[in-house]
Structures are given as C-alpha cells and as structure tokens.
C-alpha atoms as a PDB file:
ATOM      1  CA  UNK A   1       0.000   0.000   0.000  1.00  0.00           C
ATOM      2  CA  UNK A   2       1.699   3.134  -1.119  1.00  0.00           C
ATOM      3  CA  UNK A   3       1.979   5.674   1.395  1.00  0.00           C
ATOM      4  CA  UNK A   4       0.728   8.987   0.549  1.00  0.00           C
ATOM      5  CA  UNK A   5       3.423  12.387   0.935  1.00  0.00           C
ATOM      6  CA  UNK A   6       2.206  14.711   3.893  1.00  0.00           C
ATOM      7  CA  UNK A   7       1.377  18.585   2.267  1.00  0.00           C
ATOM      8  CA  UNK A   8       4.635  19.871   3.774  1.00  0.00           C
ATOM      9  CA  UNK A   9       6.804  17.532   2.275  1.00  0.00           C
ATOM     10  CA  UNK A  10       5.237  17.746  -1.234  1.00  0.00           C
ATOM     11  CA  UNK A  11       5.594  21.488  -1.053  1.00  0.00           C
ATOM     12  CA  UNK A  12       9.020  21.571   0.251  1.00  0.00           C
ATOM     13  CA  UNK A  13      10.682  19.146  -2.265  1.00  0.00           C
ATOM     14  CA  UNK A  14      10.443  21.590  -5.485  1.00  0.00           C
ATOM     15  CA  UNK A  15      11.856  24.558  -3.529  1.00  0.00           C
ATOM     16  CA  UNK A  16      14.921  22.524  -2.295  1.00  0.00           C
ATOM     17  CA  UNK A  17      15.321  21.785  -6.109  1.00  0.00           C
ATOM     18  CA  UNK A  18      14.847  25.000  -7.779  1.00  0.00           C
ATOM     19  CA  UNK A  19      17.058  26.747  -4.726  1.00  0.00           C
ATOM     20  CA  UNK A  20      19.703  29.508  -6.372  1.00  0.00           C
ATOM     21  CA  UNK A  21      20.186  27.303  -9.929  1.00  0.00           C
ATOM     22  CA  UNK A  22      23.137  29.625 -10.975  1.00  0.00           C
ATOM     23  CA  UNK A  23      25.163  29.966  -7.997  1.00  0.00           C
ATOM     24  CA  UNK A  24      27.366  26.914  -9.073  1.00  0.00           C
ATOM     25  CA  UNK A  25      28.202  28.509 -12.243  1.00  0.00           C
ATOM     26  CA  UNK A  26      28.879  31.996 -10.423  1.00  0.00           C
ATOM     27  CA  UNK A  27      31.232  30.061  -8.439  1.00  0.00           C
ATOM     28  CA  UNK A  28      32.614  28.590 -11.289  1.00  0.00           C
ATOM     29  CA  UNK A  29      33.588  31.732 -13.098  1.00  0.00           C
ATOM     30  CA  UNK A  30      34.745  33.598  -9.856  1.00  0.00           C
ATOM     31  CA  UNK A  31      36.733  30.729  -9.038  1.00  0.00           C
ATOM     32  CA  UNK A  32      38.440  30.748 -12.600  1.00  0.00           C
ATOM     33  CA  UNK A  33      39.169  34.404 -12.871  1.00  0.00           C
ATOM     34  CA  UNK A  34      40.385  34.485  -9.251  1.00  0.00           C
ATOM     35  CA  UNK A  35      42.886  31.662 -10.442  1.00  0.00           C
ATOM     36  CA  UNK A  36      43.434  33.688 -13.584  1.00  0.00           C
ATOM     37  CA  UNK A  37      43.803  36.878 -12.093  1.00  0.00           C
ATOM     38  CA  UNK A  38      44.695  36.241  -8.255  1.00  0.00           C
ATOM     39  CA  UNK A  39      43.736  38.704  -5.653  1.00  0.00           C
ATOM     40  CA  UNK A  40      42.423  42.246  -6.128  1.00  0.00           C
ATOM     41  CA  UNK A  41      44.899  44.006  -6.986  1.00  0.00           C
ATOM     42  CA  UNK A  42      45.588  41.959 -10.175  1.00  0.00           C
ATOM     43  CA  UNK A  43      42.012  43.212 -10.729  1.00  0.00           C
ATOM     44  CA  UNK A  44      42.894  46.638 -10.357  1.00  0.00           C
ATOM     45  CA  UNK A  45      45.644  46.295 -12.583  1.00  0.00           C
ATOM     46  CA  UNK A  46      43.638  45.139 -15.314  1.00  0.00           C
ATOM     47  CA  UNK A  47      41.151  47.695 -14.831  1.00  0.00           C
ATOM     48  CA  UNK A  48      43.763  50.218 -15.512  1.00  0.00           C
ATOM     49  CA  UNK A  49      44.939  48.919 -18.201  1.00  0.00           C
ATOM     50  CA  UNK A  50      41.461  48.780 -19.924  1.00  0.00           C
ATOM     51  CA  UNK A  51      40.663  52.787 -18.862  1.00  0.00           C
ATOM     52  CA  UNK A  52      44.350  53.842 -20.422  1.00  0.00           C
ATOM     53  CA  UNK A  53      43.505  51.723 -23.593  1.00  0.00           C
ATOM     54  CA  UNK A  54      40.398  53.196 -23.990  1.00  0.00           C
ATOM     55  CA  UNK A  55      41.892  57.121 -23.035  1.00  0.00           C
ATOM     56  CA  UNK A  56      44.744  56.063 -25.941  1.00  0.00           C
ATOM     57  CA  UNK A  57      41.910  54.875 -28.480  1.00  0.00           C
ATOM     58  CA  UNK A  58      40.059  58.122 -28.316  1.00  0.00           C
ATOM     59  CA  UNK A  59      42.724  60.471 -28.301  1.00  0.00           C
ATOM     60  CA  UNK A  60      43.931  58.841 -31.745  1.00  0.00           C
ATOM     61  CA  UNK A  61      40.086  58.939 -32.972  1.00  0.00           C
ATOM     62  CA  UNK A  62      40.287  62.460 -32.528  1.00  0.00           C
ATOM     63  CA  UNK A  63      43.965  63.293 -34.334  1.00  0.00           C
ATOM     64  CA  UNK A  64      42.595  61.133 -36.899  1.00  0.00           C
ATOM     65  CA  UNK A  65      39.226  63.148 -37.112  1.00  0.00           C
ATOM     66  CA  UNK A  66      41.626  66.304 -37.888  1.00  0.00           C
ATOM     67  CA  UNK A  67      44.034  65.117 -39.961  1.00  0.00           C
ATOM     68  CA  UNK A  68      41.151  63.723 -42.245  1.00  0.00           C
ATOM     69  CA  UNK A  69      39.486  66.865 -42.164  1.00  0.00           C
ATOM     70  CA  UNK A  70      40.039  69.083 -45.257  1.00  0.00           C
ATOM     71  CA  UNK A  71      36.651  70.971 -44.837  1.00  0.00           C
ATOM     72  CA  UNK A  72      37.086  74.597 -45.211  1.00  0.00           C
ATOM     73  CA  UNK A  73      35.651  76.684 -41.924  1.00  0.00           C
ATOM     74  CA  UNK A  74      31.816  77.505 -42.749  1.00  0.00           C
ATOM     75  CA  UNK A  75      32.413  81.066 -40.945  1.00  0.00           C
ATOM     76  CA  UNK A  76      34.247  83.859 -42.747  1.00  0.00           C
ATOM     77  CA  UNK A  77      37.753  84.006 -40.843  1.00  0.00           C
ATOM     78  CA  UNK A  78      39.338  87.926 -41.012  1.00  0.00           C
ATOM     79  CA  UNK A  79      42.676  87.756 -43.089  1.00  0.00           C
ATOM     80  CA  UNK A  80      44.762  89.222 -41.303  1.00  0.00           C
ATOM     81  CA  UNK A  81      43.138  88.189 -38.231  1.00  0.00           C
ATOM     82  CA  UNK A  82      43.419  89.975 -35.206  1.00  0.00           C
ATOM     83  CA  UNK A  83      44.320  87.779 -31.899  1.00  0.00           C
ATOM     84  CA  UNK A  84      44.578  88.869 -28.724  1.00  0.00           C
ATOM     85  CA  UNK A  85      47.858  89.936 -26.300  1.00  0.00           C
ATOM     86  CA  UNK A  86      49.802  87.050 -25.341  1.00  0.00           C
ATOM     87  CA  UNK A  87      53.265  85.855 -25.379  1.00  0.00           C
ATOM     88  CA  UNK A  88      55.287  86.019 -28.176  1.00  0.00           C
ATOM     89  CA  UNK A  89      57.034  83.040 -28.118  1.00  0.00           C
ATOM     90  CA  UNK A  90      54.064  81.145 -26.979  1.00  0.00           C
ATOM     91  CA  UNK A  91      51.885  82.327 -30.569  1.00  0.00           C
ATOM     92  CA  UNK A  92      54.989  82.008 -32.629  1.00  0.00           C
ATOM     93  CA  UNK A  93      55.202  77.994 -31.027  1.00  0.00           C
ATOM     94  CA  UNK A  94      51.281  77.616 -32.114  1.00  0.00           C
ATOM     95  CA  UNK A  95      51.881  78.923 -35.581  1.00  0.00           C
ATOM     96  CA  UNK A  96      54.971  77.294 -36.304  1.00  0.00           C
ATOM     97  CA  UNK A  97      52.893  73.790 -35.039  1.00  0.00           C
ATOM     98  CA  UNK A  98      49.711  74.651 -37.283  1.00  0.00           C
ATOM     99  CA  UNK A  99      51.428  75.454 -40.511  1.00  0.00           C
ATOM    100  CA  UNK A 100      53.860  72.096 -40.340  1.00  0.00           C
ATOM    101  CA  UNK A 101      50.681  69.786 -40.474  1.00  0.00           C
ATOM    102  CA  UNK A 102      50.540  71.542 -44.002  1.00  0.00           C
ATOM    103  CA  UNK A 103      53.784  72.631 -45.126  1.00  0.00           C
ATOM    104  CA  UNK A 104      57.042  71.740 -44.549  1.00  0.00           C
ATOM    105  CA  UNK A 105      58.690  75.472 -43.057  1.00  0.00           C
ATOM    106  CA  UNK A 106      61.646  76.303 -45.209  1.00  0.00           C
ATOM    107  CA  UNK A 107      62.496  79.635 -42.981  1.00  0.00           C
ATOM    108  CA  UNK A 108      61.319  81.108 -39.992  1.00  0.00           C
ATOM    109  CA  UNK A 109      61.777  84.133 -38.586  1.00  0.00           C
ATOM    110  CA  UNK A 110      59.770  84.689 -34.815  1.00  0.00           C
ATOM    111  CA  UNK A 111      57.908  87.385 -33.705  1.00  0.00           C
ATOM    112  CA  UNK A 112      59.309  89.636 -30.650  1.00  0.00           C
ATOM    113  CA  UNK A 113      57.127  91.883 -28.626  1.00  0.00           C
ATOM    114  CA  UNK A 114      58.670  93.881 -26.052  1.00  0.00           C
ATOM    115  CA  UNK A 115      59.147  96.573 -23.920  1.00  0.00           C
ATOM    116  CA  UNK A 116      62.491  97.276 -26.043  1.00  0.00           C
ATOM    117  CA  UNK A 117      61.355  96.205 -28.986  1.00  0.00           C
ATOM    118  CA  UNK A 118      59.122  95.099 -31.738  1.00  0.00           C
ATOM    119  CA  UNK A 119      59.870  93.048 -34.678  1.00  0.00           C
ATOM    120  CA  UNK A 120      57.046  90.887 -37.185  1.00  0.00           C
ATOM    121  CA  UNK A 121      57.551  87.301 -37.492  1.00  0.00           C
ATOM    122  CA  UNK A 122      57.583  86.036 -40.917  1.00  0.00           C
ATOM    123  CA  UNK A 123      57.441  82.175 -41.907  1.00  0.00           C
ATOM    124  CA  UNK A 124      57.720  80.695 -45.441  1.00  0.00           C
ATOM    125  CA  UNK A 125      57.365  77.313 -46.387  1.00  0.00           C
ATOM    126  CA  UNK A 126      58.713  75.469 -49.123  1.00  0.00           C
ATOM    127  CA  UNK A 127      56.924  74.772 -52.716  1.00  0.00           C
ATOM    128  CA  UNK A 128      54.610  71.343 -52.413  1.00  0.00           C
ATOM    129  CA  UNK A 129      52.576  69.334 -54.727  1.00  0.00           C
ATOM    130  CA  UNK A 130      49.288  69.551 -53.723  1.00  0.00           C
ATOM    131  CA  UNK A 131      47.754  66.687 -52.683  1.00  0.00           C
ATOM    132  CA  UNK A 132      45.081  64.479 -54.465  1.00  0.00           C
ATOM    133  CA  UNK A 133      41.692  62.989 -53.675  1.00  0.00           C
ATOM    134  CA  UNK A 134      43.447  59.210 -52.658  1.00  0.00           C
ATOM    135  CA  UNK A 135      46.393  60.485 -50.091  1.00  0.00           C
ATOM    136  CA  UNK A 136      43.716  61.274 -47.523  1.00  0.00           C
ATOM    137  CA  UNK A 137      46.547  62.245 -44.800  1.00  0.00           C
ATOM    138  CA  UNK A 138      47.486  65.684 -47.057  1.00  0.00           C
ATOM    139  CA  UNK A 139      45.687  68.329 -45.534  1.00  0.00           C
ATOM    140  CA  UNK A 140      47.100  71.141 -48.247  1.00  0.00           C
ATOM    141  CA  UNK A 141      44.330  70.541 -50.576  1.00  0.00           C
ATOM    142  CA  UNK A 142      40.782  71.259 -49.042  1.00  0.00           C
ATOM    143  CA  UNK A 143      37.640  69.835 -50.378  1.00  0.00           C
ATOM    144  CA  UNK A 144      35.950  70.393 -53.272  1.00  0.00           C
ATOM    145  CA  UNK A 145      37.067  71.221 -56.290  1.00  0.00           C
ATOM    146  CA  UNK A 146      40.638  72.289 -54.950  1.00  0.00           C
ATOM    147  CA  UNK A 147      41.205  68.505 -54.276  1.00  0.00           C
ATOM    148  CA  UNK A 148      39.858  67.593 -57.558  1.00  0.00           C
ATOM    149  CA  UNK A 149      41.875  70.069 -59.659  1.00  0.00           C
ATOM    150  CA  UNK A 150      45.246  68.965 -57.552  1.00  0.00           C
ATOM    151  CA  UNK A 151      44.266  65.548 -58.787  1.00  0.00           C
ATOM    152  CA  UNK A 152      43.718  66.199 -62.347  1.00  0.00           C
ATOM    153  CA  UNK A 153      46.708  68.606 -62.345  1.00  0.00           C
ATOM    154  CA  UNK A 154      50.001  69.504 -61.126  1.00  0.00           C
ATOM    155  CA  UNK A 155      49.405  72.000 -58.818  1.00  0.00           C
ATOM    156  CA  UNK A 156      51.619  73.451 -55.908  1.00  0.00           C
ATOM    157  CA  UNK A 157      51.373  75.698 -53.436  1.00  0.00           C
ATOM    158  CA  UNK A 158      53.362  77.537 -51.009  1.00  0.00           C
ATOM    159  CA  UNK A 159      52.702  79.628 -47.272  1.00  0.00           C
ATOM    160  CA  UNK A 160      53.974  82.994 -46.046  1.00  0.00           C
ATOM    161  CA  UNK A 161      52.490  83.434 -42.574  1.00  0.00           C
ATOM    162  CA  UNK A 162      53.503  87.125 -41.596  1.00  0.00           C
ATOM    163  CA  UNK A 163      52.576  87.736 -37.727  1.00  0.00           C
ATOM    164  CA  UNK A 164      52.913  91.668 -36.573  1.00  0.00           C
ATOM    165  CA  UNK A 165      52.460  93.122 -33.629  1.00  0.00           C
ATOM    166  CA  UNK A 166      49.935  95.791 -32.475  1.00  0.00           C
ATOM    167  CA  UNK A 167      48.127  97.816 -29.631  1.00  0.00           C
ATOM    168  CA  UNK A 168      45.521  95.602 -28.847  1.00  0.00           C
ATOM    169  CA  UNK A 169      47.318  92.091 -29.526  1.00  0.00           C
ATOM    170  CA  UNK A 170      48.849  90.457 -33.100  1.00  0.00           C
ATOM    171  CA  UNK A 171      47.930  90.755 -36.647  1.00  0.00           C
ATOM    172  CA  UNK A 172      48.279  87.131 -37.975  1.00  0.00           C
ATOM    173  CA  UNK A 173      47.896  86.973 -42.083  1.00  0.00           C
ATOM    174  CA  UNK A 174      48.298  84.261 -44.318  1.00  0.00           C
ATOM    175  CA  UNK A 175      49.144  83.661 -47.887  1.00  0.00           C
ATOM    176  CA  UNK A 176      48.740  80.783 -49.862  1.00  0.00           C
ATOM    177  CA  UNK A 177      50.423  80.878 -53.481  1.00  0.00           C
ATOM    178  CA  UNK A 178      49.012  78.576 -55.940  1.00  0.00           C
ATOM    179  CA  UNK A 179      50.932  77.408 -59.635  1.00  0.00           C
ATOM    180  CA  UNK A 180      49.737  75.381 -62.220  1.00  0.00           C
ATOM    181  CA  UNK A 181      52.133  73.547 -63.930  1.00  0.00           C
ATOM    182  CA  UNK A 182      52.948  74.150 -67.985  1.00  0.00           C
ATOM    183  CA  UNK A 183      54.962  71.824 -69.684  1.00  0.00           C
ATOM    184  CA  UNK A 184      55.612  71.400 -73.396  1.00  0.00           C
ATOM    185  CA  UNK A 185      52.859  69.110 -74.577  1.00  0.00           C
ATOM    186  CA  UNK A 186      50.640  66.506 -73.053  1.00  0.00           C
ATOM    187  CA  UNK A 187      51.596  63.320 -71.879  1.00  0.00           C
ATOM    188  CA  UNK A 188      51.301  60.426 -74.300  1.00  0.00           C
ATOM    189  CA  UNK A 189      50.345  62.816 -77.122  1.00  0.00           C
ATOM    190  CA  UNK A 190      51.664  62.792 -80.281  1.00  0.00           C
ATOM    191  CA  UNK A 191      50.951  66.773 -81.739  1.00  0.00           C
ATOM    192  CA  UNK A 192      54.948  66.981 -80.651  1.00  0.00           C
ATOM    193  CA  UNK A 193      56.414  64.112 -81.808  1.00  0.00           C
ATOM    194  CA  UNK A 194      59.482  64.103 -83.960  1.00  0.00           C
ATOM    195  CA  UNK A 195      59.487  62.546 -87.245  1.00  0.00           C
ATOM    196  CA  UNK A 196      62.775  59.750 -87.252  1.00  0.00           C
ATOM    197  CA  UNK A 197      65.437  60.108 -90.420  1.00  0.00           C
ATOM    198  CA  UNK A 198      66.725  56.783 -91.563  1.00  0.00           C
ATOM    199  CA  UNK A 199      69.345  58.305 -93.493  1.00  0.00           C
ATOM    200  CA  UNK A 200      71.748  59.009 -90.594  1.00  0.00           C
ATOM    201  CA  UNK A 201      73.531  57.493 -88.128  1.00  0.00           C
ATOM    202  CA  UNK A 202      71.239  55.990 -85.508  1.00  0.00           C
ATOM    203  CA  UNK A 203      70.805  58.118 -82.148  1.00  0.00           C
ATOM    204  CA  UNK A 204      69.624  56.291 -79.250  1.00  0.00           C
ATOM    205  CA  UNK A 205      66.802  57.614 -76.772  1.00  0.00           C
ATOM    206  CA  UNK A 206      66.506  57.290 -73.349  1.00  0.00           C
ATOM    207  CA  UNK A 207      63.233  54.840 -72.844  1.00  0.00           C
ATOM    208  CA  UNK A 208      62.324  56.960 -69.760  1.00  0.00           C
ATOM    209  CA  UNK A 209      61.862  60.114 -71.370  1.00  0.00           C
ATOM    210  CA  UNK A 210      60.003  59.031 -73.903  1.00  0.00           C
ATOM    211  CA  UNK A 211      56.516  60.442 -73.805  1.00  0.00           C
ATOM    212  CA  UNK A 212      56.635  62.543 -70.920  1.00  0.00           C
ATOM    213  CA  UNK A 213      56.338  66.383 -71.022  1.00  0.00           C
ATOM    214  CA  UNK A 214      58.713  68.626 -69.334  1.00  0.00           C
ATOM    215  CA  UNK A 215      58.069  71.188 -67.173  1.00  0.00           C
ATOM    216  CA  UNK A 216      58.534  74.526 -68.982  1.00  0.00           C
ATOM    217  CA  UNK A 217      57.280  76.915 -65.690  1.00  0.00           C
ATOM    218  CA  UNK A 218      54.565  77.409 -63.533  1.00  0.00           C
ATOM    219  CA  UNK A 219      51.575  79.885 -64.230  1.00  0.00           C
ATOM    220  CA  UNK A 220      50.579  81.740 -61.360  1.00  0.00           C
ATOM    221  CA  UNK A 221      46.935  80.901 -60.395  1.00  0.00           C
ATOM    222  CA  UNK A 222      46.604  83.519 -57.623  1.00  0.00           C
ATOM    223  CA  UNK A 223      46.164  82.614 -54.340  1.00  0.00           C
ATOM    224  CA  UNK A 224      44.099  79.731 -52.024  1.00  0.00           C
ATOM    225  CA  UNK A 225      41.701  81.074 -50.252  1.00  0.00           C
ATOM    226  CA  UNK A 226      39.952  77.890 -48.425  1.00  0.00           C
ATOM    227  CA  UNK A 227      43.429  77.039 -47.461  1.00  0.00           C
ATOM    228  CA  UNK A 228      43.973  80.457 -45.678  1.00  0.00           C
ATOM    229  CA  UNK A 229      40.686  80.274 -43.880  1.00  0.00           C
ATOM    230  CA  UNK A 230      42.029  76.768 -42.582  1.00  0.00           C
ATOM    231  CA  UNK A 231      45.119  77.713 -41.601  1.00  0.00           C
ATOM    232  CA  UNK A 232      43.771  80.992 -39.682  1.00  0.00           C
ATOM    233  CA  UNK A 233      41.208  78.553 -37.956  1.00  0.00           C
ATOM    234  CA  UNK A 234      43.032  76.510 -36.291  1.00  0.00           C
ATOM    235  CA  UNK A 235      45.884  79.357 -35.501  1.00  0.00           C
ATOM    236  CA  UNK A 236      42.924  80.422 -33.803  1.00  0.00           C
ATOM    237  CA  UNK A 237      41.867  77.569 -32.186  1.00  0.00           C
ATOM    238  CA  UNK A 238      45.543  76.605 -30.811  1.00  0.00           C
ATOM    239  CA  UNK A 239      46.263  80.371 -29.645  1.00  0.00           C
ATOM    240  CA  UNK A 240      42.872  81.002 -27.982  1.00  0.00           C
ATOM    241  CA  UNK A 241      42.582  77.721 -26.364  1.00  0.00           C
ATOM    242  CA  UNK A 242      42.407  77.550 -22.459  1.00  0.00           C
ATOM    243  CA  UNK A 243      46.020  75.898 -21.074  1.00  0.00           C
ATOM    244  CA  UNK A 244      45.528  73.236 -19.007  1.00  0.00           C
END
C-alpha cells in the first residue's frame, strides 16, 4: 500500500530543487578568474589597463578626425586676423605647429614683442605638390574642387604666414600661393612628336623620357583662399585655447 506524501513535504521538495540554480556557475567563473587573475589588486591592474587603452583609443580617434578633415571653416575668418595679447614666443610655437601639419617650413623668422622692442615674425614654407583625392593624410588641398583640380593637375602651393604686432594684440595673415604647372605638350600625345630620319647614323633615346612632357614653368593661379581660412582657424583655435 503506497503511502501517501504529507502537504509539507510535497511542497518543500520543489523549492529545495529549484534553490539559487546559478550559484554553481557563479562560483565557477569567480573561481576561474580568481585563479586567472589572483587577488584584487591583479584586478585593479587590469582595470587600468582597460581605462588607459580606452583614453589612448580616443585620443587617436580624434587626431585622426583632424588630420582627415580638409573641410574649409563655414564662418568667414578675417585675413589678417586679429588675436589677442599674449606671449610672443608662446603664438609664434602655435603657428609654427599649425602650418607644419601643411607645409614643410623652409624659414622662420619669430615674432618679438617687447618693452624694447618690436619686430614681425615672418614664416615661409617650401613649394609642395598639392595633394590628391586618394592620399587622404594631405591636408594642403581642401575639399571640393581644390582637391579635384590637384588631382587632375600639377598644382603646388606655397605659405607665407607674416605675424605683426599691435596695440591691442597680433595681426596674424596668411598667404597661400598657388601654380599650375605648364609643360611642353601633353603626356602620351603625339601633336609633338618628332618625325625619325633613316638616313643618318642611328641616335639612341633614353626609354624613360620618352613620352613625358617637361616642365617649362609654372603659371601663377593667384592665391588659395579655403586654405587660408584653414590655416587661420586653427591658428585660432591653438592660440585662444584655455592651457591646461
């Protein structure tokens, strides 16, 4: 005769069951990091490690943003542009910084601003090719169609930052020369081509020069204004910027 379960058994036996299911596998994963990782301070460590990864990651997101950027500024930027007192050494140091991400400086001369005396700071960079739509690191060409003609032409361009002081503060200007190359025909054209004579004495040609058109001069195509506006941004930017 079977015997039947009393009503506190029956309604005890499905909670003993059903009691905290995951804790074994919490146990099991704290017990395998623990072994992985050891005590707390091993934790710590790691944590570390993860927040400077993450700082590092988003400080190179952002110098890639710029660097990538060849936008010109949507707000008119005064040329020369007028920047408040500082020191001299420290706006020379910000201009010298914002025009090497474009150009590479070919002479320098700094600014001085003194009680003595007061002398302007001129910069000049040296000639560049500008660059084209693919080498997305050049920052020298801005978008639009200045990218597109540097692509489809030989363009180059050169800077002449002249910074001068004044009562209230600095006078920073910028110029941006632009050339367009002009060579002697176009290349793998044949309106140049010289006829051969078979009645002489055979002259050999150089295989490499063959076909390609050489550079004559440069016509002056005036001067880059999206580039200027650029440049004077982020002057701006770097010299007004609280220091930390």
């Amino acid at each position: 005769m079977l015997e039947q379960s009393s009503p506190s058994q029956s309604a005890i036996a499905p909670t003993a069951v059903t009691r905290h299911p995951t804790k074994p596998l919490v146990k099991q994963v704290r017990t395998s990091l623990n072994a992985r990782w050891g005590n707390r301070s091993s934790w710590k460590f790691f944590s570390i490690i993860c927040l400077a990864l993450f700082l590092i990651g988003a400080v190179g997101c952002r110098q890639l943003r710029y660097r990538l950027d060849r936008r010109p500024p949507k707000q008119f930027v005064p040329n020369p542009l007028e920047l408040p007192a500082m020191q001299d050494t420290y706006l020379w140091q910000q201009v010298v910084d914002t025009v090497d991400d474009y150009f590479r400086i070919a002479t320098e001369q700094p600014v001085q601003n003194s009680n003595q005396y007061m002398l302007d700071g001129r910069l000049e960079t040296s000639y560049q090719i500008g660059g084209s739509i693919g080498e997305l690191w050049r920052k020298d060409s801005t978008a639009g169609f200045e990218v597109r003609e540097s692509t489809l032409q030989t363009i180059r361009r050169k800077a002449t930052v002249i910074v001068r002081p004044s009562e209230a503060g600095y006078l920073v200007e910028v110029i941006v020369q632009k050339d367009l190359e002009n060579t002697d025909g176009t290349q793998f054209s044949t309106e140049t081509a010289i006829t051969r004579r078979n009645d002489g004495s055979m002259v050999r040609q150089n295989a490499a020069d063959q076909n390609l058109p050489q550079t004559i001069g440069w016509i002056a195509q005036g001067r880059d204004t999206s580039l200027e506006q650029r440049i004077l941004r982020d002057i701006f930017a770097r010299a007004t910027a609280p220091t930390r």
